[in-house]
Every structure is written in C-alpha cells, then in structure tokens.
C-alpha atoms as a PDB file:
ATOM      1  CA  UNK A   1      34.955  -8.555 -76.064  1.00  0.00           C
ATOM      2  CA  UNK A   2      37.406  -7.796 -73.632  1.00  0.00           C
ATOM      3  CA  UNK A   3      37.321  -9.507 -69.900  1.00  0.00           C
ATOM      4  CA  UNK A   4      37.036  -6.475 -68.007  1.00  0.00           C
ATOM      5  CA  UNK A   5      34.036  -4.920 -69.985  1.00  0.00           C
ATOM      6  CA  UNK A   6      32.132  -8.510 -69.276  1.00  0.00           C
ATOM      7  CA  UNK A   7      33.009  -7.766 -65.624  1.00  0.00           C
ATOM      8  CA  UNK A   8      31.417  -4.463 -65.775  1.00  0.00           C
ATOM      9  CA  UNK A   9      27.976  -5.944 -67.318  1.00  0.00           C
ATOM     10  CA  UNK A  10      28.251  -8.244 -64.192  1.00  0.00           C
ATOM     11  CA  UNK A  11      28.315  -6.279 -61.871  1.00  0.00           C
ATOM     12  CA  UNK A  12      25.662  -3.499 -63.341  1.00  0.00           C
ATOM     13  CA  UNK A  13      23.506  -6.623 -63.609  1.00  0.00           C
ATOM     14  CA  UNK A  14      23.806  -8.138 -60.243  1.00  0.00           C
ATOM     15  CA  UNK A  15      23.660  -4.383 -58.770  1.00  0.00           C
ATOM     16  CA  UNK A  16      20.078  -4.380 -60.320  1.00  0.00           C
ATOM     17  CA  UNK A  17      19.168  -7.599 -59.424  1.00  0.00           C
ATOM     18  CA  UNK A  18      19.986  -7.549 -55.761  1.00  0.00           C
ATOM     19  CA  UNK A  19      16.600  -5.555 -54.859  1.00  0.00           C
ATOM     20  CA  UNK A  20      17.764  -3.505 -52.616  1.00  0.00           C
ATOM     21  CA  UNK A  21      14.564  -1.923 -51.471  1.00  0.00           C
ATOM     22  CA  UNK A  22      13.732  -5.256 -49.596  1.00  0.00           C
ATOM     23  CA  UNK A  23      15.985  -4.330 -46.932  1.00  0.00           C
ATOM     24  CA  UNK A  24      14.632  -0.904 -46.429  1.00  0.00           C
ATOM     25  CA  UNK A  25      11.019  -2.365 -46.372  1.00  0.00           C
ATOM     26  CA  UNK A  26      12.307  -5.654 -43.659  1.00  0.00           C
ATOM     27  CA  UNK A  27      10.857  -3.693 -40.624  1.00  0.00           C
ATOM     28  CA  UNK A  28       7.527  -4.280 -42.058  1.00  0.00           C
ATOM     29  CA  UNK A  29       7.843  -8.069 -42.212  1.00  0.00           C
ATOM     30  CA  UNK A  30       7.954 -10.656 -39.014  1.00  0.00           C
ATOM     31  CA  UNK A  31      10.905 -12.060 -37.474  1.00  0.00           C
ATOM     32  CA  UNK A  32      11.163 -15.051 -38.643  1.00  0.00           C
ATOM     33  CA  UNK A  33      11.219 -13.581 -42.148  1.00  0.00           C
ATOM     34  CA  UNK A  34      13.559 -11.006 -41.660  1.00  0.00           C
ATOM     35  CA  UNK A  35      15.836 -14.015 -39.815  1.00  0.00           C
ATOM     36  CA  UNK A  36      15.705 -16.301 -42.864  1.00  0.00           C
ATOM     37  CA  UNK A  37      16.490 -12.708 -45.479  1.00  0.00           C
ATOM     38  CA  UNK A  38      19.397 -11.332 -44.217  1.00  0.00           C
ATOM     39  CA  UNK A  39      20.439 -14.965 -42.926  1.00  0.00           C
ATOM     40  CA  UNK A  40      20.735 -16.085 -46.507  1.00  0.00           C
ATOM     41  CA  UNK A  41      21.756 -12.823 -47.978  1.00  0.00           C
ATOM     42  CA  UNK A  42      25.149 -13.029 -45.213  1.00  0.00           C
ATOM     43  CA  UNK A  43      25.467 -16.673 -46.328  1.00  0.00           C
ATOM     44  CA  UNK A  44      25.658 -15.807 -49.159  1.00  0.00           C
ATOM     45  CA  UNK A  45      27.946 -13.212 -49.545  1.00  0.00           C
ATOM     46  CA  UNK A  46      30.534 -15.156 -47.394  1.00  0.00           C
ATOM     47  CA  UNK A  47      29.641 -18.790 -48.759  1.00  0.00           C
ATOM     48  CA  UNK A  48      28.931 -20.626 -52.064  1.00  0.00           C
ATOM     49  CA  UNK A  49      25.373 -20.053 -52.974  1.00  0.00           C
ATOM     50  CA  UNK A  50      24.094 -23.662 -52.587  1.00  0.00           C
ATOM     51  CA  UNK A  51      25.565 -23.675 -49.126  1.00  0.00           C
ATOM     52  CA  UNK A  52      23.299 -20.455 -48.483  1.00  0.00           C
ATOM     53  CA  UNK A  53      20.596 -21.580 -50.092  1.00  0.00           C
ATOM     54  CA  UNK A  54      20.927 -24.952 -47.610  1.00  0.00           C
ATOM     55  CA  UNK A  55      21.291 -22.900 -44.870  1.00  0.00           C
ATOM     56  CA  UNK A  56      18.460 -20.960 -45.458  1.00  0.00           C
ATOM     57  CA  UNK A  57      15.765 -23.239 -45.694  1.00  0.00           C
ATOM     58  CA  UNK A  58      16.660 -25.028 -42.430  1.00  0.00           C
ATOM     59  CA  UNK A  59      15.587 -21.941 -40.602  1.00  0.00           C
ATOM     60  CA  UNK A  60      12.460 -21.034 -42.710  1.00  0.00           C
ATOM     61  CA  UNK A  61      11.578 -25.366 -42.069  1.00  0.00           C
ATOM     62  CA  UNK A  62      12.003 -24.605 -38.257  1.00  0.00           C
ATOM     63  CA  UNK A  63       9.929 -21.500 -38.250  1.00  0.00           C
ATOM     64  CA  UNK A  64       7.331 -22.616 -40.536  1.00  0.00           C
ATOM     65  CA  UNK A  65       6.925 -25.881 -38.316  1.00  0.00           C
ATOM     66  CA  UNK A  66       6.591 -24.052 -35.330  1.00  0.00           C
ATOM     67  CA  UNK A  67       4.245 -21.350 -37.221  1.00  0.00           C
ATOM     68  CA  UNK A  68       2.159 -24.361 -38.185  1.00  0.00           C
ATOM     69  CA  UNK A  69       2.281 -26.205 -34.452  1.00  0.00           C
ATOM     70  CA  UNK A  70       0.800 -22.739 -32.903  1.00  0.00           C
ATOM     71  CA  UNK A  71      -2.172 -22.813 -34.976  1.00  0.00           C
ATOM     72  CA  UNK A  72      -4.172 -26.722 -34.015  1.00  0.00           C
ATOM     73  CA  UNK A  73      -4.122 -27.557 -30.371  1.00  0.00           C
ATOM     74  CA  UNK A  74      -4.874 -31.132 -28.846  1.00  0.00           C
ATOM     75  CA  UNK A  75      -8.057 -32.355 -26.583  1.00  0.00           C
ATOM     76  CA  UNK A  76      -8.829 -35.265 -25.044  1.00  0.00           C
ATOM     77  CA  UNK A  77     -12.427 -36.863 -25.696  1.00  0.00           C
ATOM     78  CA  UNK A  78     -14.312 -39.079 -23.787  1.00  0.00           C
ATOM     79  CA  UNK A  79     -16.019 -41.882 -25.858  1.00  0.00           C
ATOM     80  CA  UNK A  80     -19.284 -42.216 -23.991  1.00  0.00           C
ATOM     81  CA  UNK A  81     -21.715 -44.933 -24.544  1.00  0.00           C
ATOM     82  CA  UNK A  82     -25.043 -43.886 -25.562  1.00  0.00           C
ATOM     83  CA  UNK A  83     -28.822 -45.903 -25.867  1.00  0.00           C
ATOM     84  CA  UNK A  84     -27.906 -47.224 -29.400  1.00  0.00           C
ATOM     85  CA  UNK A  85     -24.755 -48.621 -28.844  1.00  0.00           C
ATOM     86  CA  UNK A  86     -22.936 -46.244 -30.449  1.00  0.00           C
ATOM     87  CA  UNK A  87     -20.537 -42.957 -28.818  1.00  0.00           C
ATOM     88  CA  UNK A  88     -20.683 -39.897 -28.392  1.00  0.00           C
ATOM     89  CA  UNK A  89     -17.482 -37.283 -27.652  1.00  0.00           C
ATOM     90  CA  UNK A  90     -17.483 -35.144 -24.884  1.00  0.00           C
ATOM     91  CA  UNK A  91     -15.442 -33.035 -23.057  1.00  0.00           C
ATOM     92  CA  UNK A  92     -13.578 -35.077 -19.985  1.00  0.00           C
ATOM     93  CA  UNK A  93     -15.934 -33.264 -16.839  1.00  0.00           C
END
C-alpha cells in the first residue's frame, strides 16, 4: 500500500476524531474548562503530545485546587469546660 494513500486514512481519521463540535459547544462550559481545552488543544498542535498533555494538567491541578479550597471554610472553636469534665465547642463570643 502506497505511503501517500496511508497518509490519506490519517488524516480522514484524525479529521473524525478531533470532535469538532466541542469547540462550538465551549461557551456553555466554565472558564476554567474552556482554559485547560483549547490550552491543550494549542499545545498540542505546536508541541509533542506528552508535552501538551503535561501542560495541561498543571492548569486543570491549579483550578481544581482552588475549585476545591472555595467550597470548606475554617472556624475557630472554643473548647469550653463543662460540669463533667468534658468540652464543649462553641463559637468564640
């Protein structure tokens, strides 16, 4: 089979595989999403693929991090003694 036919299957198969429709549907998604997407897609188009795929996650690690910090907040407690000698939390006053 020649070279240049084997070329043509290539390309008719990564044409279908790039799912295209993704980028028509990215104003739908957050920012952080759409970031890490077309981030990865660029990388990869002008680097090698495990250099994209490298790239990529540091960004989705950073956002899902800071996704994760947003949702548990911190309060202080006060241990107070109670009449059985054990404590009891409670908001500082």
């Amino acid at each position: 089979m020649p070279l240049a036919a084997l070329a043509g299957i290539l390309l008719f198969v990564a044409w279908n595989r790039g799912e295209w429709r993704e980028f028509a549907r990215l104003k739908n998604f957050s920012l952080p999403y759409r970031t890490v997407l077309v981030g990865t897609f660029l990388a990869t188009v002008i680097f090698d693929l495990t250099v994209a795929v490298e790239g990529g996650l540091v960004p989705a690690c950073v956002f899902f991090i800071h996704s994760m910090s947003t949702l548990f907040r911190i309060e202080r407690l006060e241990l107070v003694p109670t009449l059985d000698a054990t404590f009891e939390d409670r908001p500082p006053a």
